[in-house]
N, C-alpha and C. Protein backbone atom coordinates (compact mmCIF):
# COMPACT_ATOMS: atom_id res chain seq x y z
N UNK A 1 0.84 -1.18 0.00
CA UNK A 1 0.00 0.00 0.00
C UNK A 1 0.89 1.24 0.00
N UNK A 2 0.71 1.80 -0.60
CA UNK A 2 1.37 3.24 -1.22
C UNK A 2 1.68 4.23 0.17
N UNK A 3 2.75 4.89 0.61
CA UNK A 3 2.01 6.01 1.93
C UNK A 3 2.27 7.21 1.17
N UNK A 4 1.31 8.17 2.29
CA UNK A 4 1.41 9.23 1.57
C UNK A 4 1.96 10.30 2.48
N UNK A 5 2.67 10.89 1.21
CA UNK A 5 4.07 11.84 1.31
C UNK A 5 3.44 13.23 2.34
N UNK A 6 3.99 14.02 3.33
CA UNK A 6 3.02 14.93 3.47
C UNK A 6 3.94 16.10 3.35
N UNK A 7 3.29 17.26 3.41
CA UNK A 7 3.42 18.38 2.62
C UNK A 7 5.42 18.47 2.94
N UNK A 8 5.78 18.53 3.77
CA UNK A 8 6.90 18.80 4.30
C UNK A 8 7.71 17.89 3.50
N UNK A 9 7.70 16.82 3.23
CA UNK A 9 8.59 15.66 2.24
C UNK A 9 8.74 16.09 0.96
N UNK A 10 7.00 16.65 0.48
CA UNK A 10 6.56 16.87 -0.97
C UNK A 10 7.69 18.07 -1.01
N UNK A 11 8.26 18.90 -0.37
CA UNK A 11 8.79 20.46 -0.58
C UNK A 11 10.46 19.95 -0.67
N UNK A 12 10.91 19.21 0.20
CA UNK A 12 11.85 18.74 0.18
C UNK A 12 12.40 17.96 -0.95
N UNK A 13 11.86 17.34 -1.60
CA UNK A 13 11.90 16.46 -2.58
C UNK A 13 11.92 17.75 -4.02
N UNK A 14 11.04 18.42 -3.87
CA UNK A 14 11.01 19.14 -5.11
C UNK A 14 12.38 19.92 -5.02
N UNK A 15 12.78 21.17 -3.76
CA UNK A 15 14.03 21.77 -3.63
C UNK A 15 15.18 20.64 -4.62
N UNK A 16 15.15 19.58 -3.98
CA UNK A 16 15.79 18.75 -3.96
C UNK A 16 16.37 18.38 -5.26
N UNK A 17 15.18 18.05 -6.29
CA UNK A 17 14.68 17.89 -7.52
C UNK A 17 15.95 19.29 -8.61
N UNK A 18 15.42 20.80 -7.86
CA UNK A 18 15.20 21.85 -8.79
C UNK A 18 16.82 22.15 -8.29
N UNK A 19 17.09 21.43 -7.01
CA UNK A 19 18.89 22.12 -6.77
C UNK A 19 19.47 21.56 -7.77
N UNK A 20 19.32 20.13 -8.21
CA UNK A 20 19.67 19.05 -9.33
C UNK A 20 19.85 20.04 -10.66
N UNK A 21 18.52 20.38 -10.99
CA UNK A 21 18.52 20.54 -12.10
C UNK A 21 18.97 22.40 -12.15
N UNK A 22 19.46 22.99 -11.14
CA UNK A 22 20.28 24.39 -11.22
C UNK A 22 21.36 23.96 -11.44
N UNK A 23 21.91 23.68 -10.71
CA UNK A 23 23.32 22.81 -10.36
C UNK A 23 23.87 22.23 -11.88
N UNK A 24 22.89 21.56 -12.49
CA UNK A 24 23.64 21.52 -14.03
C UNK A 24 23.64 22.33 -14.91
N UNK A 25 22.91 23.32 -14.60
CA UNK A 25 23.00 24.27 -15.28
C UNK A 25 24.11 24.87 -15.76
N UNK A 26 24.91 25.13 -14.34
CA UNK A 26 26.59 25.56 -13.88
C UNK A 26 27.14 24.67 -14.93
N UNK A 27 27.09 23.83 -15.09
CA UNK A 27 28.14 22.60 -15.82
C UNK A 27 27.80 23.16 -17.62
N UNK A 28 26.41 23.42 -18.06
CA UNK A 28 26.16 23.65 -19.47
C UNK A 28 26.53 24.97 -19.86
N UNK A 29 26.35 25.99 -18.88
CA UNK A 29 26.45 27.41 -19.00
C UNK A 29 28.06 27.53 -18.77
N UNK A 30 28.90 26.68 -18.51
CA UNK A 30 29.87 27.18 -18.41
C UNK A 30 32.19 26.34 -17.83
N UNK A 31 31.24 24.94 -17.47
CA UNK A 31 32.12 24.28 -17.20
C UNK A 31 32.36 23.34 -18.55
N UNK A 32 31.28 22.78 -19.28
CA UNK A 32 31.16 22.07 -20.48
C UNK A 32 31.98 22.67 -21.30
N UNK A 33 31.89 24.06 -22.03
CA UNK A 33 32.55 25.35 -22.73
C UNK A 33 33.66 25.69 -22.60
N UNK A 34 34.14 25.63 -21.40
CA UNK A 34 35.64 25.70 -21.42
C UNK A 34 36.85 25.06 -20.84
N UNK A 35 35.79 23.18 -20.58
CA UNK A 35 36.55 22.07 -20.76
C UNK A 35 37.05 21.82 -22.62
N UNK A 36 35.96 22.03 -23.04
CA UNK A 36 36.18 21.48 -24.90
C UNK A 36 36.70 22.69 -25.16
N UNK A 37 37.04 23.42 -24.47
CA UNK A 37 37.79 24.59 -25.25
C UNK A 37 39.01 24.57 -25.16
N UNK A 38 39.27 24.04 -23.70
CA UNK A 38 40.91 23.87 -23.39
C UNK A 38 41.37 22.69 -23.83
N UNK A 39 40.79 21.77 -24.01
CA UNK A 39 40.94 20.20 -25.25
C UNK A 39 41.42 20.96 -26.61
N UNK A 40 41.09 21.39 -26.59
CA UNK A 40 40.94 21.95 -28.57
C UNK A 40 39.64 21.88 -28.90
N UNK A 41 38.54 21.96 -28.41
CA UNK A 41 37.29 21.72 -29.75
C UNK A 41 36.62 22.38 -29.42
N UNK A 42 37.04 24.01 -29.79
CA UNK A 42 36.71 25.40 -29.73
C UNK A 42 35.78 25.01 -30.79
N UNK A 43 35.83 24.50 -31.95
CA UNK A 43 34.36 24.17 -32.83
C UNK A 43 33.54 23.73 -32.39
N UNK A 44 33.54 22.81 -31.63
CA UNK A 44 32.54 22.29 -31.16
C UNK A 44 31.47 23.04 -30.21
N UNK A 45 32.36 23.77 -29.33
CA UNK A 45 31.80 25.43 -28.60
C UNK A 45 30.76 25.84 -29.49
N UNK A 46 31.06 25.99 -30.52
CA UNK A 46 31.00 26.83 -31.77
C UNK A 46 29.15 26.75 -32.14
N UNK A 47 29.65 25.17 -32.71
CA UNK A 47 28.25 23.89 -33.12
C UNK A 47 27.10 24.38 -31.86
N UNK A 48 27.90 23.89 -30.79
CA UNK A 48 26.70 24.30 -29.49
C UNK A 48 25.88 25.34 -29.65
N UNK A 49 26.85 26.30 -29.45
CA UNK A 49 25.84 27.73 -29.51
C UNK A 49 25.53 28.18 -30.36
N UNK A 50 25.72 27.71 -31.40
CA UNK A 50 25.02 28.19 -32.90
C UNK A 50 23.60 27.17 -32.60
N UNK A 51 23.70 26.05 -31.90
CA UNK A 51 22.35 25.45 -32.10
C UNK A 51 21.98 25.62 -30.61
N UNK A 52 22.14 25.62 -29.74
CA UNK A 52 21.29 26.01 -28.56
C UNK A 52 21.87 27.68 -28.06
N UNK A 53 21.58 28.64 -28.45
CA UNK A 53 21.72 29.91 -28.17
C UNK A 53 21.48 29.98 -26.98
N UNK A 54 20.67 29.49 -25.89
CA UNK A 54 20.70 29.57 -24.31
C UNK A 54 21.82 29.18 -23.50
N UNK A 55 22.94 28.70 -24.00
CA UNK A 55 24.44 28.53 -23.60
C UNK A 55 24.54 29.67 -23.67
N UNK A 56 24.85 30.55 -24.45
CA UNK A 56 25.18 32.14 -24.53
C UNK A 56 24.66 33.03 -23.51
N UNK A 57 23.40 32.48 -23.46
CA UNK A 57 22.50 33.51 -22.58
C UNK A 57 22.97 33.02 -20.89
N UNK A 58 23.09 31.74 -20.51
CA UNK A 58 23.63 31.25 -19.25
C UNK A 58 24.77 31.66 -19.12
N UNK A 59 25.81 32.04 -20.04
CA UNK A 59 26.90 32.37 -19.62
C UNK A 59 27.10 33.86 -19.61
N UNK A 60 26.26 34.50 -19.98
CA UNK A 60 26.91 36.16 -20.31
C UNK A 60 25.96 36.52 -18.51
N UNK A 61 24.90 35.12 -17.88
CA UNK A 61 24.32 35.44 -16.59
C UNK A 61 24.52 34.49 -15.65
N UNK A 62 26.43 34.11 -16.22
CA UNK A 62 27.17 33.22 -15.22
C UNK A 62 26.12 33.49 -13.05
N UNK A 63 26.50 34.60 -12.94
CA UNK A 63 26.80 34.86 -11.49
C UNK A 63 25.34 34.57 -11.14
N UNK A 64 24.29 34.78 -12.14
CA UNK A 64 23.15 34.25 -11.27
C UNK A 64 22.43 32.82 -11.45
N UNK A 65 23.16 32.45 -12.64
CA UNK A 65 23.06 30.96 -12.52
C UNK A 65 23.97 30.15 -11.32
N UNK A 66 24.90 30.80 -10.94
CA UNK A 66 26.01 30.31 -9.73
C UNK A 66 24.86 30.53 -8.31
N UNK A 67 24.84 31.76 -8.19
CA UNK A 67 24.02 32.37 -7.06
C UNK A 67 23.01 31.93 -6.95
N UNK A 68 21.88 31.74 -8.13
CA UNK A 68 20.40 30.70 -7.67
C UNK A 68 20.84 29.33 -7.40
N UNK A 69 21.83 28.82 -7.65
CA UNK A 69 22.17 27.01 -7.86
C UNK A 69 22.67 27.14 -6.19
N UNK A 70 23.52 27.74 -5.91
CA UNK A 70 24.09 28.25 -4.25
C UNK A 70 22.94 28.20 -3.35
N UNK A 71 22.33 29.02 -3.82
CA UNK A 71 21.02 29.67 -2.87
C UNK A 71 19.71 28.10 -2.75
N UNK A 72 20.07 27.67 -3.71
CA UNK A 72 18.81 26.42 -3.76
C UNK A 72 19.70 25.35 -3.03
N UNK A 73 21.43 25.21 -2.95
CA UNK A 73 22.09 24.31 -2.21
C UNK A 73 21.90 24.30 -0.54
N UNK A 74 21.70 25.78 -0.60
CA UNK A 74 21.85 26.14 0.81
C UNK A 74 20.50 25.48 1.45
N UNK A 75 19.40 26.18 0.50
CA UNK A 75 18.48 25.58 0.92
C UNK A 75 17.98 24.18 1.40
N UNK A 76 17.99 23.55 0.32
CA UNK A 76 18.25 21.70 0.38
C UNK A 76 18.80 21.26 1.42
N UNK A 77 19.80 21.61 1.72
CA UNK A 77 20.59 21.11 2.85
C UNK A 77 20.05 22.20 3.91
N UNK A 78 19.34 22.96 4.35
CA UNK A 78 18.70 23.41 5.37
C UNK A 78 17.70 22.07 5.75
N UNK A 79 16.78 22.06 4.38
CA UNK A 79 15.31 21.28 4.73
C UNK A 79 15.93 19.78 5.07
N UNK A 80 16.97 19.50 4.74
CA UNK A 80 17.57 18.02 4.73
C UNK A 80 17.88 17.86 6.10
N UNK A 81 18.97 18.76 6.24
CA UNK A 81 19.62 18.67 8.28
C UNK A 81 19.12 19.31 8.96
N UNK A 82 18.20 20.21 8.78
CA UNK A 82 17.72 21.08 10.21
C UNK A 82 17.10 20.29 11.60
N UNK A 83 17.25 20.43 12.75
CA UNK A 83 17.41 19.75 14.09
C UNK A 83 15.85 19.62 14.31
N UNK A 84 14.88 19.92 13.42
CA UNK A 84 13.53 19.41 13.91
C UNK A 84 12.61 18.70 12.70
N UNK A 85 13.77 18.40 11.95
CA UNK A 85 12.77 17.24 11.21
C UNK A 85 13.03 16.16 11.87
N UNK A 86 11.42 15.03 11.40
CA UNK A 86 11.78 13.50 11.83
C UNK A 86 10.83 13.45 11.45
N UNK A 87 10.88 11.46 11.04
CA UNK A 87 10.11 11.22 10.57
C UNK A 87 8.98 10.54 11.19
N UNK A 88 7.79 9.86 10.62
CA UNK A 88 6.20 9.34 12.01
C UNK A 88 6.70 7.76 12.58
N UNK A 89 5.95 7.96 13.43
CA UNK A 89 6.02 6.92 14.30
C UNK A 89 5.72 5.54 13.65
N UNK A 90 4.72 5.99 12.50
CA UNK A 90 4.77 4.63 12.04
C UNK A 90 5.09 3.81 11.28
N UNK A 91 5.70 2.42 11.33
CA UNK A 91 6.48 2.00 10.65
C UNK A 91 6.65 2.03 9.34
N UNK A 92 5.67 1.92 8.43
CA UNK A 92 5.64 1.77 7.17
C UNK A 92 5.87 3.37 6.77
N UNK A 93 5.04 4.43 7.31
CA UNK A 93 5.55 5.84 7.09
C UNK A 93 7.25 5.98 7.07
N UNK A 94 7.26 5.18 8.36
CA UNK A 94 9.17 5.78 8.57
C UNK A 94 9.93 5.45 7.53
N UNK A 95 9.48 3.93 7.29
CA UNK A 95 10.69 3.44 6.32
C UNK A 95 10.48 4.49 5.13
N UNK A 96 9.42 4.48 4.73
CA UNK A 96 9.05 5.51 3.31
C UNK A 96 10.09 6.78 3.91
N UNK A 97 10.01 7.60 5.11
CA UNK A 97 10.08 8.90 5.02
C UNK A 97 11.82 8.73 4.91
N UNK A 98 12.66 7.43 5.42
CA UNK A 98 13.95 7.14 5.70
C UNK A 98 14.38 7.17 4.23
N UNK A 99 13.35 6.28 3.63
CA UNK A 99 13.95 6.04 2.06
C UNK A 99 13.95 7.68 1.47
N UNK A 100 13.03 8.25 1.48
CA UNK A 100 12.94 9.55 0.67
C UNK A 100 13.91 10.60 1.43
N UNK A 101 14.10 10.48 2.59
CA UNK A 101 15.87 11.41 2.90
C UNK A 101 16.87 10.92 2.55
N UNK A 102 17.11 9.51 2.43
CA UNK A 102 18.96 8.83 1.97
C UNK A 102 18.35 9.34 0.54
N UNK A 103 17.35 8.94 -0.27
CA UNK A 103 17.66 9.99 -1.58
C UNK A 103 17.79 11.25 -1.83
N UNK A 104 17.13 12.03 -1.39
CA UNK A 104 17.36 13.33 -1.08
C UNK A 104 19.18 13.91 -0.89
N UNK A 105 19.44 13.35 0.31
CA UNK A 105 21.30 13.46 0.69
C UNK A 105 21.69 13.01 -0.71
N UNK A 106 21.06 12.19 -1.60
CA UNK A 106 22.58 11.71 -2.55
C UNK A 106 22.56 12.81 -3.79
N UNK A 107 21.17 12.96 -3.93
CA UNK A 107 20.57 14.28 -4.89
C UNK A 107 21.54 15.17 -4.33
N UNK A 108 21.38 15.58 -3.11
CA UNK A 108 22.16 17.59 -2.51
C UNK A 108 23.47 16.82 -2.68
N UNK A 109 24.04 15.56 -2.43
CA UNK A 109 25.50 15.57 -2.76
C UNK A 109 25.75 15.73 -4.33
N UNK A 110 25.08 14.91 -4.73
CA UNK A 110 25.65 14.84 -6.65
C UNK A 110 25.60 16.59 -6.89
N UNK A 111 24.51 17.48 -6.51
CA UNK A 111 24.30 18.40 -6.84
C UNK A 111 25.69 19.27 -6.25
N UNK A 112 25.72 19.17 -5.31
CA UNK A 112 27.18 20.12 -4.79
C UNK A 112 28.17 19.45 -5.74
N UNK A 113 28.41 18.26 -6.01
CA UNK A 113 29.36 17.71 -6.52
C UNK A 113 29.70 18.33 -7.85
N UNK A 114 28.14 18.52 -8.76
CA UNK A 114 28.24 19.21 -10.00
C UNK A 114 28.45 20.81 -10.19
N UNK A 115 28.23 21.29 -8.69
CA UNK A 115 27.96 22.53 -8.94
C UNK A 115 29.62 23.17 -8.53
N UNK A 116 30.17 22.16 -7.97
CA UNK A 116 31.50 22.50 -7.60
C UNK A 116 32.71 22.89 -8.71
N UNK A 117 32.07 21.66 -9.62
CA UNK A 117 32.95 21.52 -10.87
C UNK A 117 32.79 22.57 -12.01
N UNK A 118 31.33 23.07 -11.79
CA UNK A 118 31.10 24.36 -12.29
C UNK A 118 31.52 25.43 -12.07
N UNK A 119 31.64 25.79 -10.94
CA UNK A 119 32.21 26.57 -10.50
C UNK A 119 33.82 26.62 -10.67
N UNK A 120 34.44 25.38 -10.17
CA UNK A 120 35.77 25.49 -10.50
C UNK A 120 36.14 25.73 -12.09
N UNK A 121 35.16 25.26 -12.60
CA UNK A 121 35.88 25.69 -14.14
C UNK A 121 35.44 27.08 -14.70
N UNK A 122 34.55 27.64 -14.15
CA UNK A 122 34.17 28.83 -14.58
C UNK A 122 34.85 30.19 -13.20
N UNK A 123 35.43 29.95 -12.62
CA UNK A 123 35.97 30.89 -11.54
C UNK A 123 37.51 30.89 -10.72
N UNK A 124 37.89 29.20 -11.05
CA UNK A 124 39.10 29.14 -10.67
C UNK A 124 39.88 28.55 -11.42
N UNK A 125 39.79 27.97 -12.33
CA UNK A 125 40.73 27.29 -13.56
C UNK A 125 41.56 28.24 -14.03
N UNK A 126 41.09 29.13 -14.74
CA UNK A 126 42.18 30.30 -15.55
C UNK A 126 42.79 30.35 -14.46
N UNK A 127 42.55 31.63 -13.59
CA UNK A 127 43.55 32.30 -12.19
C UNK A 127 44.49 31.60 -12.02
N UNK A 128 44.26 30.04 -11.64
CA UNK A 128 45.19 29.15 -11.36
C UNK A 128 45.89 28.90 -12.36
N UNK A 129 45.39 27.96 -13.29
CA UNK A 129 46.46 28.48 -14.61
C UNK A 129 47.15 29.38 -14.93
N UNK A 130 47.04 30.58 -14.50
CA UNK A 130 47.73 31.89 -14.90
C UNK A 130 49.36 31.61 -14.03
N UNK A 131 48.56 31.54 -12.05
CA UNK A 131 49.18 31.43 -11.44
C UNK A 131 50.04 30.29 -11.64
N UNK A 132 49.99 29.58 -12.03
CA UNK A 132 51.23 28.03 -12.29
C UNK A 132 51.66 28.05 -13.45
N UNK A 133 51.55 28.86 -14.44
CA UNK A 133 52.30 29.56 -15.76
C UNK A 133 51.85 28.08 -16.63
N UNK A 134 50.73 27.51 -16.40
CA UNK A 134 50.42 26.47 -17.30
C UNK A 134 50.11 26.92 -18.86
């Protein structure tokens, strides 16, 4: 028998959901672009944004694609660890509510994970490169 989710899970799950899908954003708008760029396949850059023109537009609005993906991390991991969630007393609820937080944690991890790499390639790669005369 199915249980049902209540409002507080349903919110969590979606954050959860939308940090995911900010979070790659970082990676299309801007870590993708100038991994194949530093490879050599500045054409391929090229191909992209000649056919999806919203690469262009994510990147010329790097800082608030960074800043909403941040701001939705922060969040997630508020609704995830804060000291007064828990889940019901009853068993079949719990296990459901146990299962839907260990997914949740692996979602806000993959998501920091992606959003890290975004970030590092769009904010600290050059500098550092500069700095190590690579």
């Amino acid at each position: 028998m199915p249980v049902d989710m209540n409002t507080e899970t349903k919110s969590q799950i979606t954050v959860s959901w939308l940090t995911l899908f900010a979070s790659t954003g970082t990676l299309i708008c801007c870590a993708i672009p100038i991994v194949l760029v530093t490879v050599g396949l500045g054409a391929t850059v090229a191909a992209m944004t000649s056919n999806f023109p919203i690469i262009m537009s994510l990147s010329q609005q790097k800082a608030w694609v960074f800043g909403v993906s941040a701001l939705l991390l922060v969040t997630s991991g508020w609704l995830l660890y804060r000291s007064f969630r828990s889940c019901p007393a009853d068993p079949a609820e719990a296990r459901s509510c146990k299962r839907v937080h260990n997914m949740n944690r692996r979602v806000l991890r993959l998501s920091a994970a992606i959003w890290s790499v975004g970030f590092f390639a769009a904010y600290l790669a050059l500098p550092l490169r500069t700095v190590l005369g690579i």
